[in-house]
N, C-alpha and C. Protein backbone atom coordinates (compact mmCIF):
# COMPACT_ATOMS: atom_id res chain seq x y z
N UNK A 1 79.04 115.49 119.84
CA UNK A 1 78.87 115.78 118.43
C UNK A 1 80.24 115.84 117.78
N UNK A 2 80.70 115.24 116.73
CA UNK A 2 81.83 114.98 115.47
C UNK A 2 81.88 115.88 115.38
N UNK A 3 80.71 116.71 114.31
CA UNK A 3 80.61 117.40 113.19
C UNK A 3 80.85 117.10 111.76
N UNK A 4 81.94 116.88 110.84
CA UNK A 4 81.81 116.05 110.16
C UNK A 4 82.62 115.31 109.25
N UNK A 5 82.39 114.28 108.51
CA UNK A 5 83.29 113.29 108.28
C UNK A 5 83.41 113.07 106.80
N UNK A 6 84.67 112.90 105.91
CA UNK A 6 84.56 112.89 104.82
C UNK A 6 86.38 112.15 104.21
N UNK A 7 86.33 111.45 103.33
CA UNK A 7 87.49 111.35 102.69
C UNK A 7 87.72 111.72 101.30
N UNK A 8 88.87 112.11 100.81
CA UNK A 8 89.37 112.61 99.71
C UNK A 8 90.67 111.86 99.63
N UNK A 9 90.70 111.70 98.07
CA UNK A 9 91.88 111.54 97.16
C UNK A 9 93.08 112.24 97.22
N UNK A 10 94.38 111.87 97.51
CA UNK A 10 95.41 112.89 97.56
C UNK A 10 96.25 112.12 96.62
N UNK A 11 97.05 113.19 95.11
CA UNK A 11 97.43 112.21 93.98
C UNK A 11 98.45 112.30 94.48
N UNK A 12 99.45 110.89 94.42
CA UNK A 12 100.80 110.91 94.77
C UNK A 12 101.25 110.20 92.99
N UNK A 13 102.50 109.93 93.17
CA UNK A 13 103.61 109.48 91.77
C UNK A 13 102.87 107.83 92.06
N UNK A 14 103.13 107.08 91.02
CA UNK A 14 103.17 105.97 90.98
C UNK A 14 104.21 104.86 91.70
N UNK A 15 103.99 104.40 92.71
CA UNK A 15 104.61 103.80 93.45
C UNK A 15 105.34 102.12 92.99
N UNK A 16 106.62 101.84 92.95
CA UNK A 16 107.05 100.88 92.76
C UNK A 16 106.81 99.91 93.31
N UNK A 17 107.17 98.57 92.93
CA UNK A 17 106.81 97.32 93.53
C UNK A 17 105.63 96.64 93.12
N UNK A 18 105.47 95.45 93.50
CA UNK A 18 104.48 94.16 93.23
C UNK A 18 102.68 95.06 93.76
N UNK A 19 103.15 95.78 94.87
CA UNK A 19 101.18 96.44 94.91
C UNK A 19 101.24 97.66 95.15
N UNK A 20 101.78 98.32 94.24
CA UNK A 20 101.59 99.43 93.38
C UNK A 20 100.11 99.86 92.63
N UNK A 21 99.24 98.87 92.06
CA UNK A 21 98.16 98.83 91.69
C UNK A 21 97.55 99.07 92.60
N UNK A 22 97.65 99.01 93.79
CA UNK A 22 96.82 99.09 95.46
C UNK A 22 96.07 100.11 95.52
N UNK A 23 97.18 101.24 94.68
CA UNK A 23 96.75 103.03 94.66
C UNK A 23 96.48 103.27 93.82
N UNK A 24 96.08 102.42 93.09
CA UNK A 24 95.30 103.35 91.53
C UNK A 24 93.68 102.99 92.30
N UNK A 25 92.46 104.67 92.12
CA UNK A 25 91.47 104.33 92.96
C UNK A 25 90.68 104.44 91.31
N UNK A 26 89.53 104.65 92.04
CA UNK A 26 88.57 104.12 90.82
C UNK A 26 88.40 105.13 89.51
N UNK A 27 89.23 105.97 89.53
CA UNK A 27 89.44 107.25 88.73
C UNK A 27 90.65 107.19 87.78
N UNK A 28 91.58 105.89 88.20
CA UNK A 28 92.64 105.33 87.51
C UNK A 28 93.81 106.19 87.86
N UNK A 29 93.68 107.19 88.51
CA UNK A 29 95.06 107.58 88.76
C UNK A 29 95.39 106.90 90.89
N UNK A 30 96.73 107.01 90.49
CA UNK A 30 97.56 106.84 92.48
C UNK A 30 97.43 107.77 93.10
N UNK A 31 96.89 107.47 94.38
CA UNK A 31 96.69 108.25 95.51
C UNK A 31 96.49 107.68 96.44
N UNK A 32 96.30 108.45 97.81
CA UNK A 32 96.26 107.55 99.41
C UNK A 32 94.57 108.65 99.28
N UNK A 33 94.30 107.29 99.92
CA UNK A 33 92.61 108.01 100.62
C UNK A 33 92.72 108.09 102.18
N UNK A 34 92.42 109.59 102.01
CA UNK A 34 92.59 110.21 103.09
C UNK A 34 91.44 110.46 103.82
N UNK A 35 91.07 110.13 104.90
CA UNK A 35 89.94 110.58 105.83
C UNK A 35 90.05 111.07 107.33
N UNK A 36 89.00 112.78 106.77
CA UNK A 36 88.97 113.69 107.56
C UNK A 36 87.87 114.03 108.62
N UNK A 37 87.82 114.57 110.16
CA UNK A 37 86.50 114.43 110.50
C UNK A 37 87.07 115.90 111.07
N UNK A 38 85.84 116.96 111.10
CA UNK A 38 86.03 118.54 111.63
C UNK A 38 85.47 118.64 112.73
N UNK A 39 85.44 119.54 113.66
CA UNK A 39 84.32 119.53 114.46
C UNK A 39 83.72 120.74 113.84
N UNK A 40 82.94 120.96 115.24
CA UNK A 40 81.88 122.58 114.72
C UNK A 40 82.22 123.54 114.38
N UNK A 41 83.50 123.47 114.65
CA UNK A 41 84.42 124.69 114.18
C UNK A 41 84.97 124.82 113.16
N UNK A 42 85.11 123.71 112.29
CA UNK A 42 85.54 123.44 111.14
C UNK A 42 87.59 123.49 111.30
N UNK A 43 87.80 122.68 112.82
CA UNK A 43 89.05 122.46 112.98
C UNK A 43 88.51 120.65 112.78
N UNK A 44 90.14 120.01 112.29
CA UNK A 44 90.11 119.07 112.16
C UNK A 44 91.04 118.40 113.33
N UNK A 45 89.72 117.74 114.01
CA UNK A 45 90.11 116.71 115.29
C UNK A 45 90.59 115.08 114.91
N UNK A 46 90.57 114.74 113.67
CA UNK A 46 90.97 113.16 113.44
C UNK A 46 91.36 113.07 111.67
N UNK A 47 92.56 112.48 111.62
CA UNK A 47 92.68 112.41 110.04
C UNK A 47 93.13 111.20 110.33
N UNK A 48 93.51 109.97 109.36
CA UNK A 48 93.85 109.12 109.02
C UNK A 48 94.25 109.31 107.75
N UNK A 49 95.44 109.05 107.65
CA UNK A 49 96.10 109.00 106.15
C UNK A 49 96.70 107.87 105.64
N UNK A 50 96.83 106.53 106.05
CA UNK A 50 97.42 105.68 105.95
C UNK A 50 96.86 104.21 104.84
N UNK A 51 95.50 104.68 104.03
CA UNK A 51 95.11 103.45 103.19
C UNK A 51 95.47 103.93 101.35
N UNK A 52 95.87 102.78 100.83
CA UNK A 52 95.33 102.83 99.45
C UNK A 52 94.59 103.51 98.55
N UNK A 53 94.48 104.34 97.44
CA UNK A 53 93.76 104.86 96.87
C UNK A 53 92.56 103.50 96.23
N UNK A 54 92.73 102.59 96.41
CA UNK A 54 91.78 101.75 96.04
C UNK A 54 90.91 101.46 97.17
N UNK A 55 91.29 101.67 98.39
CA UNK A 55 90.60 101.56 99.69
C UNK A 55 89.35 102.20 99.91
N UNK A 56 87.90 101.97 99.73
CA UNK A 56 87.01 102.66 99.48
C UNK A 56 86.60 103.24 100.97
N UNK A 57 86.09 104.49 101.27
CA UNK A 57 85.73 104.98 102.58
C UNK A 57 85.20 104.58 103.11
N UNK A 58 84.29 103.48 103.52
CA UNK A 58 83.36 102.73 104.38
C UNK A 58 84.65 102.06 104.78
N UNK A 59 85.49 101.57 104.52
CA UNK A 59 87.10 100.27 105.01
C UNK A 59 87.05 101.69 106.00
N UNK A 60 87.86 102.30 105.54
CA UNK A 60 88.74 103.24 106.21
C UNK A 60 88.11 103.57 107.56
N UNK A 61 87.05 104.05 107.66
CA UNK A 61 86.04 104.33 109.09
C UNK A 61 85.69 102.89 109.63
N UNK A 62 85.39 102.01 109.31
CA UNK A 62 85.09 100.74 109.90
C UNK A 62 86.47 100.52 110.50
N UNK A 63 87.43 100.45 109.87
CA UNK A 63 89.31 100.25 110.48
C UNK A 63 89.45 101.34 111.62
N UNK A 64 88.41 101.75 111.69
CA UNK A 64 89.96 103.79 112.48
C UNK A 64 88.77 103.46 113.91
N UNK A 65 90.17 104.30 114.43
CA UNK A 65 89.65 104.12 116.14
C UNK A 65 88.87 105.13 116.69
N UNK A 66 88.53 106.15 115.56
CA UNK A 66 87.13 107.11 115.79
C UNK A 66 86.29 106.30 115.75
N UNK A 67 86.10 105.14 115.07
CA UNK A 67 84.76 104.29 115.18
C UNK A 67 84.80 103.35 116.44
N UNK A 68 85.80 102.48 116.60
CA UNK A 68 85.67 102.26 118.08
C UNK A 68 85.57 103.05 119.22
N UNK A 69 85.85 104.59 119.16
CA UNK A 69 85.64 104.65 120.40
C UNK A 69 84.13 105.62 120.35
N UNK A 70 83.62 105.62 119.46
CA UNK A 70 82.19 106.20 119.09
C UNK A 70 81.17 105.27 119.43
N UNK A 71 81.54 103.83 119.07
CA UNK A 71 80.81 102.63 119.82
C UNK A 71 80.87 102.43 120.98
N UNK A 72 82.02 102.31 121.61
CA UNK A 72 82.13 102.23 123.25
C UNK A 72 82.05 103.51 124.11
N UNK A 73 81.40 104.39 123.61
CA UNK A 73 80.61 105.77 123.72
C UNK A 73 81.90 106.10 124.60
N UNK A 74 83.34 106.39 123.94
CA UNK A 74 84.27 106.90 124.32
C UNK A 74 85.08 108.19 123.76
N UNK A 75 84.17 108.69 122.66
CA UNK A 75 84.65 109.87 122.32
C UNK A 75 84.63 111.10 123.10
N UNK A 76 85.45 111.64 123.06
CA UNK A 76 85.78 113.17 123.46
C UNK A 76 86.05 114.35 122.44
N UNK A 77 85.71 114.49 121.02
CA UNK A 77 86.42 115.34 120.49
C UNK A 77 85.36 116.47 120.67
């Protein structure tokens, strides 16, 4: 058992360069979408912080290696 899984918005400054727009999410402001999974305890066993505020949460879990190893029935948390 996970327990459970969720991502949130974290606002950062507007980032320079050509994909800068990357992080504006659908709320129009910049941020990284962050996704969190707790266990039963409500400690957090897996974060990923590394996508786009435009990166919608279905990417982010389909990409992260909590989902591969949940398929190859290799989790331990």
């Amino acid at each position: 058992m996970v327990g459970a899984i969720d991502c949130t918005h974290i606002k950062i400054q507007s980032p320079s360069g050509d994909e800068s727009e990357l992080f504006r999410n659908r709320k129009s402001y910049f941020s990284i979408n962050v996704q969190g999974v707790c266990n039963l305890d409500c400690e957090f066993i897996n974060l990923v912080a590394r996508w786009q505020g435009s990166v919608h949460d279905s990417r982010i879990f389909n990409n992260s290696l909590l989902k591969a190893k949940l398929e190859a029935n290799e989790w331990e948390g």
